[in-house]
Protein backbone atom coordinates (compact mmCIF):
# COMPACT_ATOMS: atom_id res chain seq x y z
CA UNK A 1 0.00 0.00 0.00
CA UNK A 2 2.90 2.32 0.88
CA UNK A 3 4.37 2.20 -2.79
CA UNK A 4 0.93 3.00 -3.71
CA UNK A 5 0.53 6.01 -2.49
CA UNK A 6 4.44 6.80 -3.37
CA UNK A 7 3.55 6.37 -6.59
CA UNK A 8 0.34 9.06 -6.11
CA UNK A 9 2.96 11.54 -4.48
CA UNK A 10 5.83 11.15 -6.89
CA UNK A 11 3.15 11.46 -10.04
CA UNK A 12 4.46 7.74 -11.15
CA UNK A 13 2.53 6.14 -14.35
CA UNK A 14 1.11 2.72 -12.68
CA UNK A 15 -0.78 4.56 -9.75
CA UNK A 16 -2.77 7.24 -11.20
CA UNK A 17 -3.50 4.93 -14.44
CA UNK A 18 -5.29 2.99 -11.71
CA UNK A 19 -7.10 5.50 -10.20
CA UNK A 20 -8.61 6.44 -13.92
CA UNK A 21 -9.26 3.46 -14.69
CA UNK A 22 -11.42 2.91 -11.18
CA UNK A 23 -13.29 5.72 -11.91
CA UNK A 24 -14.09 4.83 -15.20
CA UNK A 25 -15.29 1.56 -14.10
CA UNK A 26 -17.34 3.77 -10.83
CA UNK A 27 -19.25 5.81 -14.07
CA UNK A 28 -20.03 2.68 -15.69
CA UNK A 29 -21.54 1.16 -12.92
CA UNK A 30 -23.30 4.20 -11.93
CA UNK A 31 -24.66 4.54 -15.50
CA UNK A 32 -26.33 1.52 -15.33
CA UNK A 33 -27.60 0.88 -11.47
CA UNK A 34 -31.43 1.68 -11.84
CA UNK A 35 -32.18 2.47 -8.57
CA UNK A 36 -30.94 6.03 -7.89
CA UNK A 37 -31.45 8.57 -10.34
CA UNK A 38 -28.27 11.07 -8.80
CA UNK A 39 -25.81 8.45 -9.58
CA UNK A 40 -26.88 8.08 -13.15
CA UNK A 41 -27.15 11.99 -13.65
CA UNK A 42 -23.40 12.52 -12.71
CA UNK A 43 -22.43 8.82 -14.32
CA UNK A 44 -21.22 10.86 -17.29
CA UNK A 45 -19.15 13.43 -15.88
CA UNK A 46 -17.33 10.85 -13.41
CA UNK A 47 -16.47 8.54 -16.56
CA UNK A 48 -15.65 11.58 -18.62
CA UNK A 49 -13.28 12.63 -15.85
CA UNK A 50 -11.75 9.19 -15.66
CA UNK A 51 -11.05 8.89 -19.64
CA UNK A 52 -9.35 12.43 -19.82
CA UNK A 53 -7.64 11.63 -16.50
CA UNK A 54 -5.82 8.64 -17.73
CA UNK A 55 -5.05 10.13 -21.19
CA UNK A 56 -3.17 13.01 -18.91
CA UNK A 57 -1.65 10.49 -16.67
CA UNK A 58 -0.54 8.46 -20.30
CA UNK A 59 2.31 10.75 -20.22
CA UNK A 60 3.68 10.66 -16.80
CA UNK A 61 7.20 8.68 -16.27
CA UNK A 62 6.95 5.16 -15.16
């Protein structure tokens, strides 16, 4: 866990790839729960800011 969150700190590839990817999978799943209608209004924006997320964090060093 502690070379996790080095990896957050130091702005290292692996780490924050994860962390888009997890909230791309979170807007997914919130798009298509059909029991509360909140999660699917802001399903969009959370997947949206997963997908540009992890094209930004393509570029950071391993």
């Amino acid at each position: 866990m502690s070379e996790f969150i080095h990896g957050l700190l130091h702005l290292r590839r692996g780490a924050w790839e994860l962390v888009a990817s997890l909230l791309i999978a979170l807007g997914v799943v919130m798009l298509m729960q059909p029991y509360l209608l909140w999660l699917y209004t802001w399903s969009f924006i959370v997947t949206l800011v997963g997908t540009v997320m992890f094209i930004i964090v393509s570029h950071f060093p391993e």
